[in-house]
Protein backbone atom coordinates (compact mmCIF):
# COMPACT_ATOMS: atom_id res chain seq x y z
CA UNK A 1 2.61 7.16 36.87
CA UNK A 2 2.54 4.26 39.10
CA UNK A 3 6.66 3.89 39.47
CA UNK A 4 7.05 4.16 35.56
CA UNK A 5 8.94 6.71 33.78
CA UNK A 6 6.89 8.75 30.76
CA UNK A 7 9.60 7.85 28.06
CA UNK A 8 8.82 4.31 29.49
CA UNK A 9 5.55 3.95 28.68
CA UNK A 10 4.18 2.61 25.46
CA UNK A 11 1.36 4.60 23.55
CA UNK A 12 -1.66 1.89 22.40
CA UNK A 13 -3.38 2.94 19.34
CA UNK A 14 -6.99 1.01 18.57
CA UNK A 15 -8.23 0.51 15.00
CA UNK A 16 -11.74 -0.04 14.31
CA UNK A 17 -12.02 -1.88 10.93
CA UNK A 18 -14.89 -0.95 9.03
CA UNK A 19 -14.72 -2.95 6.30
CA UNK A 20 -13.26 -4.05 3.09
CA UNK A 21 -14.19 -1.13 0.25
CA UNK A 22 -12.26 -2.19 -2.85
CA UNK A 23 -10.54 -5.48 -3.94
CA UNK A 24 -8.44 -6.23 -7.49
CA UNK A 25 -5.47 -7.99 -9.07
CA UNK A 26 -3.55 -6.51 -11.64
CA UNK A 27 -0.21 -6.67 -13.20
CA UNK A 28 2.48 -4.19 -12.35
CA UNK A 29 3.36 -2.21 -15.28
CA UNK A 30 6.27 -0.08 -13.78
CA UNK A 31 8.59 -0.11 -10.78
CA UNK A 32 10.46 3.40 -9.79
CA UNK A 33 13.14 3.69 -7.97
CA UNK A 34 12.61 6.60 -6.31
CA UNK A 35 15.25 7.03 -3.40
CA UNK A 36 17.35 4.70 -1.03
CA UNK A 37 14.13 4.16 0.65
CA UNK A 38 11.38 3.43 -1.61
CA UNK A 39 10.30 2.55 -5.12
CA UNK A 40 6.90 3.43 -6.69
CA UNK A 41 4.82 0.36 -8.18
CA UNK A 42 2.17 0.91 -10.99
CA UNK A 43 -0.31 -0.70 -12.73
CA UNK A 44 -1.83 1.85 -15.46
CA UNK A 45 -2.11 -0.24 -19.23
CA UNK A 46 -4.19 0.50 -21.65
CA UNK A 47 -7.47 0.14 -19.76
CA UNK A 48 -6.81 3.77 -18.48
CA UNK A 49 -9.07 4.78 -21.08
CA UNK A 50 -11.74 2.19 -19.86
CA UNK A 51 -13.94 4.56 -16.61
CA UNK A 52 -14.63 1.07 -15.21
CA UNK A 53 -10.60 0.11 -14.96
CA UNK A 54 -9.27 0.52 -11.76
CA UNK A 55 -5.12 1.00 -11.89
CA UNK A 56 -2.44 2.39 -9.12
CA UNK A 57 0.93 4.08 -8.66
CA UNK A 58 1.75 3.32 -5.26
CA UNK A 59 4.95 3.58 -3.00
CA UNK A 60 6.46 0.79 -1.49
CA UNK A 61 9.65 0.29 0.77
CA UNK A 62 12.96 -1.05 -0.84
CA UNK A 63 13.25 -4.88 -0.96
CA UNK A 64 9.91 -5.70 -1.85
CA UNK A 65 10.88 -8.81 -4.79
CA UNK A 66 8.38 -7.11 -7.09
CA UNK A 67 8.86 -6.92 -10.63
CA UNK A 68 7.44 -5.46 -13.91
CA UNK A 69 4.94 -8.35 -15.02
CA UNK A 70 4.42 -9.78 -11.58
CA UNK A 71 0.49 -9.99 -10.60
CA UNK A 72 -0.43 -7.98 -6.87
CA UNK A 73 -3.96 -7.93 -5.45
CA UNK A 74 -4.67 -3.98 -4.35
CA UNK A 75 -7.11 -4.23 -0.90
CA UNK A 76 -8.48 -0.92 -0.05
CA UNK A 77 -10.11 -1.33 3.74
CA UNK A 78 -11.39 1.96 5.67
CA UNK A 79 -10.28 1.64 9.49
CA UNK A 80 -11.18 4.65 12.26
């Protein structure tokens, strides 16, 4: 290995972006704390009813600033 040790080496990962599938704002409804790690942010309201509304429950690391009422934009992007 050319003088380097194996546990010196770092491993290179390549992403292929294929493009941008979904894009939308909404307001976060509920924040979860659910351990020392992580909460759980979600954006549900009453367009659940509504098969056009798109909501989320997503998990997030700890210190993130993000409240119930604050406004996040939700990117969805496929990558290979």
């Amino acid at each position: 290995m050319d003088g380097y040790a194996k546990s010196d080496l770092i491993s290179i990962h390549v992403t292929f972006f294929m493009g941008k599938l979904l894009e939308f704002e909404s307001e976060i409804e509920f924040v979860a704390d659910i351990n020392e790690h992580k909460d759980c942010l979600m954006s549900q309201d009453l367009t659940r009813d509504n098969p056009n509304a798109l909501w989320f429950n997503i998990d997030i690391p700890k210190g993130h600033g993000i409240k119930i009422g604050d406004r996040v934009r939700v990117t969805v992007e496929k990558i290979q």
